[in-house]
C-alpha atoms as a PDB file:
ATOM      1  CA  UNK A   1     -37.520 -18.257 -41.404  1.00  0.00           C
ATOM      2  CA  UNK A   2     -35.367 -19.552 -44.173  1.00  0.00           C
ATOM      3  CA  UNK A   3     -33.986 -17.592 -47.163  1.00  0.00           C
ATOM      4  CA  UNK A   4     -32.807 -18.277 -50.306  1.00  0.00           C
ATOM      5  CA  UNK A   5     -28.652 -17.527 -49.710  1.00  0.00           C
ATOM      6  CA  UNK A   6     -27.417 -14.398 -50.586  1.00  0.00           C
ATOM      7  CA  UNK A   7     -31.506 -12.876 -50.601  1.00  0.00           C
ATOM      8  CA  UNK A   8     -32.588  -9.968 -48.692  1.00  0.00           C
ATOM      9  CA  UNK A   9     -35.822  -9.038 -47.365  1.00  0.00           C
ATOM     10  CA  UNK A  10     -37.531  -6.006 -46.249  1.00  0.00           C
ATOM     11  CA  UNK A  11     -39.594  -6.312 -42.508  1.00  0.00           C
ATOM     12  CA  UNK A  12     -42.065  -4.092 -41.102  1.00  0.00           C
ATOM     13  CA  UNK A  13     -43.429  -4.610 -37.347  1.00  0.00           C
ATOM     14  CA  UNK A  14     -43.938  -2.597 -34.577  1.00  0.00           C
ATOM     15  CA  UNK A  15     -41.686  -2.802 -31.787  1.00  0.00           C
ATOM     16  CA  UNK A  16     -44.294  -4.712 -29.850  1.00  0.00           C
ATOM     17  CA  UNK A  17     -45.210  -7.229 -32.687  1.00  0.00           C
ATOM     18  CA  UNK A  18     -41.630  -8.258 -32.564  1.00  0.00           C
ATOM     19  CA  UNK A  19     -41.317  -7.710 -28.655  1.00  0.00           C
ATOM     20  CA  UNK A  20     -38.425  -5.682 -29.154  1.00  0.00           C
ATOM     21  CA  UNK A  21     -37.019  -2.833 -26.495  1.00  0.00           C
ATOM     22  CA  UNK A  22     -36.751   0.770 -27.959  1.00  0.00           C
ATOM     23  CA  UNK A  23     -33.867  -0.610 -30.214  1.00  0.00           C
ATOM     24  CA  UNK A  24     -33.014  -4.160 -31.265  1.00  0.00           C
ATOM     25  CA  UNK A  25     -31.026  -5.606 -34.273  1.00  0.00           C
ATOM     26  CA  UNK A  26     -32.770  -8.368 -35.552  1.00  0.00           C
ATOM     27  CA  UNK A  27     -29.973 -11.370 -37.594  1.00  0.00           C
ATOM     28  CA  UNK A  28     -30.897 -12.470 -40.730  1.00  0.00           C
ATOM     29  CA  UNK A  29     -29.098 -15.815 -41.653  1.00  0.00           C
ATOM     30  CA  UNK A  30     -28.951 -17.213 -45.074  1.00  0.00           C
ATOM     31  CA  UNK A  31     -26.870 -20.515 -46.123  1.00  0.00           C
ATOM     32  CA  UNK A  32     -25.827 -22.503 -48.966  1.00  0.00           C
ATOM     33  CA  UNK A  33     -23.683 -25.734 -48.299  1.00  0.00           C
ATOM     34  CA  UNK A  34     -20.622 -24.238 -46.145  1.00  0.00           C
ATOM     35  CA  UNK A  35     -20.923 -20.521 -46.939  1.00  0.00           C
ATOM     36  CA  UNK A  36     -23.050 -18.619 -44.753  1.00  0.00           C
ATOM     37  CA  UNK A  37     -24.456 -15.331 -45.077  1.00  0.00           C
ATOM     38  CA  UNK A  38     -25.607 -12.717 -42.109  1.00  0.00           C
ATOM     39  CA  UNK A  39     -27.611  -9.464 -42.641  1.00  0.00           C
ATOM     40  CA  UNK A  40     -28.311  -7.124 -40.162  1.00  0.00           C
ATOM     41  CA  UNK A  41     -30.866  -4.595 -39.259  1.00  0.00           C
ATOM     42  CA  UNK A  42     -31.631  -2.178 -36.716  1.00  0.00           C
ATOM     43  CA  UNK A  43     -35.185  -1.578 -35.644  1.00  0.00           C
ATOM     44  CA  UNK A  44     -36.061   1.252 -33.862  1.00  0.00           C
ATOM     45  CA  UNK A  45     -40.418   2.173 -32.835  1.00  0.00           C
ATOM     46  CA  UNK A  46     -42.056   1.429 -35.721  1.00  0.00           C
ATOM     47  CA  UNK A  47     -39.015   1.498 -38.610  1.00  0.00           C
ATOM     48  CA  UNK A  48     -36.965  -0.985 -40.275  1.00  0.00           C
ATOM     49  CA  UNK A  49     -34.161   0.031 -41.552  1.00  0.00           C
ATOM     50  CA  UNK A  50     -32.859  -1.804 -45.192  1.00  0.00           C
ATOM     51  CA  UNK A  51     -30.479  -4.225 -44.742  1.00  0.00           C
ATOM     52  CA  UNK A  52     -27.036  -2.652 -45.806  1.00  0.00           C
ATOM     53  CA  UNK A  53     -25.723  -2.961 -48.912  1.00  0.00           C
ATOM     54  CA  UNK A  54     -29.141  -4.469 -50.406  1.00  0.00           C
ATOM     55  CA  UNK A  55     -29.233  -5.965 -53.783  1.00  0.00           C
ATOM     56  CA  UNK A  56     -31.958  -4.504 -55.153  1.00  0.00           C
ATOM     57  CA  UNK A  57     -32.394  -4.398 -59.214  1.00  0.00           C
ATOM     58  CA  UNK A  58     -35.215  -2.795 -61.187  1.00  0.00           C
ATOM     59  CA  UNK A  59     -37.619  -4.925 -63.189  1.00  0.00           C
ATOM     60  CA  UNK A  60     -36.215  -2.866 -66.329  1.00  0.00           C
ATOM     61  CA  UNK A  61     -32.895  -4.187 -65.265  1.00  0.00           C
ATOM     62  CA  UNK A  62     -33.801  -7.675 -64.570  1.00  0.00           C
ATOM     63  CA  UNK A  63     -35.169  -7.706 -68.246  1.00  0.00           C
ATOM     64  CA  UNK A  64     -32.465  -6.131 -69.894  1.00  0.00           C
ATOM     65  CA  UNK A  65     -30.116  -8.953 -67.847  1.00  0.00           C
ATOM     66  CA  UNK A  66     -32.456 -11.772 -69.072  1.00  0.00           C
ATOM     67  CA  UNK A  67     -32.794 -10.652 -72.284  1.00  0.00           C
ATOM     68  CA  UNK A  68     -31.743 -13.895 -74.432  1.00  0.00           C
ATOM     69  CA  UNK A  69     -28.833 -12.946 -78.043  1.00  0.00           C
ATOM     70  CA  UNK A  70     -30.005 -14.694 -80.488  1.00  0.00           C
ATOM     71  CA  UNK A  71     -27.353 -16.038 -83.064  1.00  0.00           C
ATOM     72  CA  UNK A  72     -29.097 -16.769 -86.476  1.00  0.00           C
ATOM     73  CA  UNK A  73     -26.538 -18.700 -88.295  1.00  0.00           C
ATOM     74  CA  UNK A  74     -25.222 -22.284 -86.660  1.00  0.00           C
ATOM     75  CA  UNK A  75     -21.604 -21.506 -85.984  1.00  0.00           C
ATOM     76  CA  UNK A  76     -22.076 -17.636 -85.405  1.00  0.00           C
ATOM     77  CA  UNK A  77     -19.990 -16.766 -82.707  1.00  0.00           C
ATOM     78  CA  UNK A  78     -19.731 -12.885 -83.467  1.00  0.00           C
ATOM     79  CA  UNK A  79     -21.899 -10.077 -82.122  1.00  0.00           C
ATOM     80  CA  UNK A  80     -23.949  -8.206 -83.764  1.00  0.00           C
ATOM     81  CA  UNK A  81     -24.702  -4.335 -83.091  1.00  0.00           C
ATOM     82  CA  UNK A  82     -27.498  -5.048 -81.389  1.00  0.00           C
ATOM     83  CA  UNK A  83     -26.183  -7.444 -79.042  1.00  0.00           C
ATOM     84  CA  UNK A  84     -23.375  -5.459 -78.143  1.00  0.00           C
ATOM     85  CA  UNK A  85     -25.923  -2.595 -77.224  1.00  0.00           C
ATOM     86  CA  UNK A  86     -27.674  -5.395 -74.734  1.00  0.00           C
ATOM     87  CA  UNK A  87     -24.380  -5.932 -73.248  1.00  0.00           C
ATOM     88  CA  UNK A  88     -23.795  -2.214 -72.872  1.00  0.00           C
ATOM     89  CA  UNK A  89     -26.503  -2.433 -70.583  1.00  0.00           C
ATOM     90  CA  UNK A  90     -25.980  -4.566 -68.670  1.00  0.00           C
ATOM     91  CA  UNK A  91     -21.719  -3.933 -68.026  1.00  0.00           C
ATOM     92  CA  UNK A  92     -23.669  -0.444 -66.743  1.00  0.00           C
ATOM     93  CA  UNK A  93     -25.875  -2.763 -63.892  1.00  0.00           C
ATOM     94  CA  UNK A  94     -22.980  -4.692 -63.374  1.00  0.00           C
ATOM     95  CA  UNK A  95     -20.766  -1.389 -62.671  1.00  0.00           C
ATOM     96  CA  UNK A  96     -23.862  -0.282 -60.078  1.00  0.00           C
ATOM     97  CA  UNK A  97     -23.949  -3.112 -58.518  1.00  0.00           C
ATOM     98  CA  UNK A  98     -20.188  -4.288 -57.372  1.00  0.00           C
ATOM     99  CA  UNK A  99     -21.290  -7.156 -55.621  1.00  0.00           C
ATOM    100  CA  UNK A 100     -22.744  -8.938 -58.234  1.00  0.00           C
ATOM    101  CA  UNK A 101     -21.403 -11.497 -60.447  1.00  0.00           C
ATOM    102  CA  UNK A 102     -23.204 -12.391 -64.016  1.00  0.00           C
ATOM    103  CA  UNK A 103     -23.399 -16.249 -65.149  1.00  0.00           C
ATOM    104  CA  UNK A 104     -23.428 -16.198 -69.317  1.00  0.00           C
ATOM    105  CA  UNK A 105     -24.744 -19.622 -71.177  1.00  0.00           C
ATOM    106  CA  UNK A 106     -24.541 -20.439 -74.204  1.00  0.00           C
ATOM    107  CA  UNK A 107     -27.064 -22.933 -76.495  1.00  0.00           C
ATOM    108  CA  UNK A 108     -26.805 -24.279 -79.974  1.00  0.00           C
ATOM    109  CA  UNK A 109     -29.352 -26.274 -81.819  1.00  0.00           C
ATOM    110  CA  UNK A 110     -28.989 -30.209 -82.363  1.00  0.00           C
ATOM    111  CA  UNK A 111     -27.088 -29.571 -85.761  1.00  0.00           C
ATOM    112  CA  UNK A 112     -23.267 -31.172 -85.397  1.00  0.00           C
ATOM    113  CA  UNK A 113     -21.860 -33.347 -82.503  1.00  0.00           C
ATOM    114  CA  UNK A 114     -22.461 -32.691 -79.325  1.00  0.00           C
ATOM    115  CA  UNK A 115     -19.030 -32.301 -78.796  1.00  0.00           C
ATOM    116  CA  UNK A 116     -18.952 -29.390 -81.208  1.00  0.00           C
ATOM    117  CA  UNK A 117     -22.336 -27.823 -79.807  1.00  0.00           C
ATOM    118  CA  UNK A 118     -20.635 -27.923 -76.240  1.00  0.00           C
ATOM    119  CA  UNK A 119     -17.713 -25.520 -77.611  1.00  0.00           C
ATOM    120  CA  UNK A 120     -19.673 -23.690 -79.931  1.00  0.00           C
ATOM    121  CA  UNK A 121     -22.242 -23.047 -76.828  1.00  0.00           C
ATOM    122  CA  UNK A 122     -18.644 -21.711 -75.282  1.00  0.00           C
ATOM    123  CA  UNK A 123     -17.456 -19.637 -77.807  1.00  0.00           C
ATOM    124  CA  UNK A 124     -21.016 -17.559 -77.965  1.00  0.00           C
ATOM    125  CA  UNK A 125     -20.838 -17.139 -74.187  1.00  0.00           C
ATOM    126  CA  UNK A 126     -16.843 -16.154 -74.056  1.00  0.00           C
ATOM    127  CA  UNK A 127     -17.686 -13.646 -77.183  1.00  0.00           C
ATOM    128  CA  UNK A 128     -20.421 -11.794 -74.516  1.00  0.00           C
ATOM    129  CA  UNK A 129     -17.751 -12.223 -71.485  1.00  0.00           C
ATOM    130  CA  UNK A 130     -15.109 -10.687 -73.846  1.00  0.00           C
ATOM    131  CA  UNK A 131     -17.375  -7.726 -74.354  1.00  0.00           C
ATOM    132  CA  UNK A 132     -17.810  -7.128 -70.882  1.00  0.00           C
ATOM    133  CA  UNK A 133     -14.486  -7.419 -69.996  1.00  0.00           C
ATOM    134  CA  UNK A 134     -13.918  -4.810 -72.773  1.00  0.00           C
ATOM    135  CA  UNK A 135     -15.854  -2.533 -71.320  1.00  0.00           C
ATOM    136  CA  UNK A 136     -14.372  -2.644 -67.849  1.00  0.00           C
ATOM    137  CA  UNK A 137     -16.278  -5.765 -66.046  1.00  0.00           C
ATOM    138  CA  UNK A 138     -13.677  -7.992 -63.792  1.00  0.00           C
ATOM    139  CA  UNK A 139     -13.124 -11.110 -65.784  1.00  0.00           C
ATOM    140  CA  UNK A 140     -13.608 -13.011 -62.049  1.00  0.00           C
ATOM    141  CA  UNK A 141     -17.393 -11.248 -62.035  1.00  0.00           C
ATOM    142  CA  UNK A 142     -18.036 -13.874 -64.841  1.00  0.00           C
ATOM    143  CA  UNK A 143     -18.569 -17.529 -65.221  1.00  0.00           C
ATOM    144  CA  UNK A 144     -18.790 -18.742 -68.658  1.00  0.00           C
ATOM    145  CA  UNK A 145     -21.118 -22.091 -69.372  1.00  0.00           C
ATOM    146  CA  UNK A 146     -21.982 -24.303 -72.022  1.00  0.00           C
ATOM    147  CA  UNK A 147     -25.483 -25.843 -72.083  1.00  0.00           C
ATOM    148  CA  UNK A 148     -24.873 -26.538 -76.135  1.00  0.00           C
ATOM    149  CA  UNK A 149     -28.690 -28.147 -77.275  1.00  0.00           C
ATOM    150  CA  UNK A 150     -29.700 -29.810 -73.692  1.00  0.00           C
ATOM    151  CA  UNK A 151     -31.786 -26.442 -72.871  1.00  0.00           C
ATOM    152  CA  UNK A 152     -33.879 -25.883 -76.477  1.00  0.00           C
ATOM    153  CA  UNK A 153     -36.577 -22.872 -75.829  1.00  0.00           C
ATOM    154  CA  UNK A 154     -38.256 -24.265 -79.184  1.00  0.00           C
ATOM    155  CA  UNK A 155     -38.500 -27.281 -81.410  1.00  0.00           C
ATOM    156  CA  UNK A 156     -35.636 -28.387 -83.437  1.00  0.00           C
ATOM    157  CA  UNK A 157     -38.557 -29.043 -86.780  1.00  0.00           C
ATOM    158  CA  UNK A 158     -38.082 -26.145 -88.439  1.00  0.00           C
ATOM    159  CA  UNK A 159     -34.980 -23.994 -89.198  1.00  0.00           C
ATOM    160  CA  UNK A 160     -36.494 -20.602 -87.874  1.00  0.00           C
ATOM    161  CA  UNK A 161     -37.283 -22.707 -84.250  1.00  0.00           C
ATOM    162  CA  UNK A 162     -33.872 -23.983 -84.570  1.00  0.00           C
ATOM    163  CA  UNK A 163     -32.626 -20.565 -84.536  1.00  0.00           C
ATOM    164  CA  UNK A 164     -34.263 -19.251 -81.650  1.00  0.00           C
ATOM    165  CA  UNK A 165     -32.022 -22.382 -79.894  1.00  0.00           C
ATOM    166  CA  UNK A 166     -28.715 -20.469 -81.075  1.00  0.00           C
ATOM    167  CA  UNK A 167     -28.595 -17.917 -78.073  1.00  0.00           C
ATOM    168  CA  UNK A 168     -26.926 -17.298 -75.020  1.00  0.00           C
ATOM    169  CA  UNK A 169     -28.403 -16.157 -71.992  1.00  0.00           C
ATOM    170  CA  UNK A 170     -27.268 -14.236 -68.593  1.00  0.00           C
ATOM    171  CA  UNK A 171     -28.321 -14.572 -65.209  1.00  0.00           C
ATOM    172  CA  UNK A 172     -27.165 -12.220 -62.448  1.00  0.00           C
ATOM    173  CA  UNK A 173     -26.345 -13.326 -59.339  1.00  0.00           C
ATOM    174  CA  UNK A 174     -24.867 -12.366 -55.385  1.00  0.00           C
ATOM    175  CA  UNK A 175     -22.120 -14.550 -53.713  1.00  0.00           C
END
């Protein structure tokens, strides 16, 4: 069975499905590239234990993660109350869940050079890393990208699609 790396899965079998004795740890083995990663469970009749230390968020939590900022103006790098209240959030998942790191990208619309929609895409992310970092997240928990106007979520026609292109967005993940 493959898995995607740094995934964990919940089994249920009887001991007989799985021809196991009265106890038996079953290996999990997950890889990406060189890193490998090795979970471990103990079975015992007709139980499976969780894997230890699972990584296991809520579909509240996942959306509140996800949840794109929206910058209205074109160079806005600043966040707004609301934003900051996402962020809140999510520095409170990120303090449950020690393992995890959090990827933030930002986007621009096509307006200016692409040179100066890769660093405004970087400014809007670092402003959201800076928050978190104010509020007690590990500066190595986060990577800070750049995907500038490659990634548009709407049409660059109008001026109010254009603005839903302004955003960053956050992506947790397990190394």
């Amino acid at each position: 069975m493959k898995l995607a790396f740094g995934k964990s899965i919940r089994l249920k079998a009887t001991k007989q499905e799985m021809e196991m004795k009265d106890t038996e740890e079953l290996i999990l083995e997950t890889s990406k590239g060189d890193q490998k990663s090795e979970s471990s469970i103990i079975a015992q009749d007709e139980t499976v234990l969780p894997v230890e230390n699972e990584k296991l968020i809520t579909e509240e939590e996942k959306g509140i993660i996800e949840k794109e900022l929206i910058f209205g103006t074109i160079s806005n790098t600043s966040l707004n109350n609301s934003q900051r209240g996402n962020l809140d959030e999510v520095s409170d998942i990120l303090q449950r869940q020690p393992d995890a790191t959090i990827e933030i990208i930002g986007h621009t619309c096509a307006i200016g050079s692409p040179w100066d929609n890769h660093l405004l895409g970087l400014l809007r992310a670092k402003s959201a890393a800076d928050y978190l970092i104010s509020k007690g997240i590990a500066e190595d928990r986060i990577t800070v990208l750049s995907k500038a106007e490659v990634e548009p979520i709407a049409p660059y026609t109008y001026e109010n699609d254009r603005r839903k292109n302004r955003r960053i967005t956050k992506f947790l993940k397990y190394e």
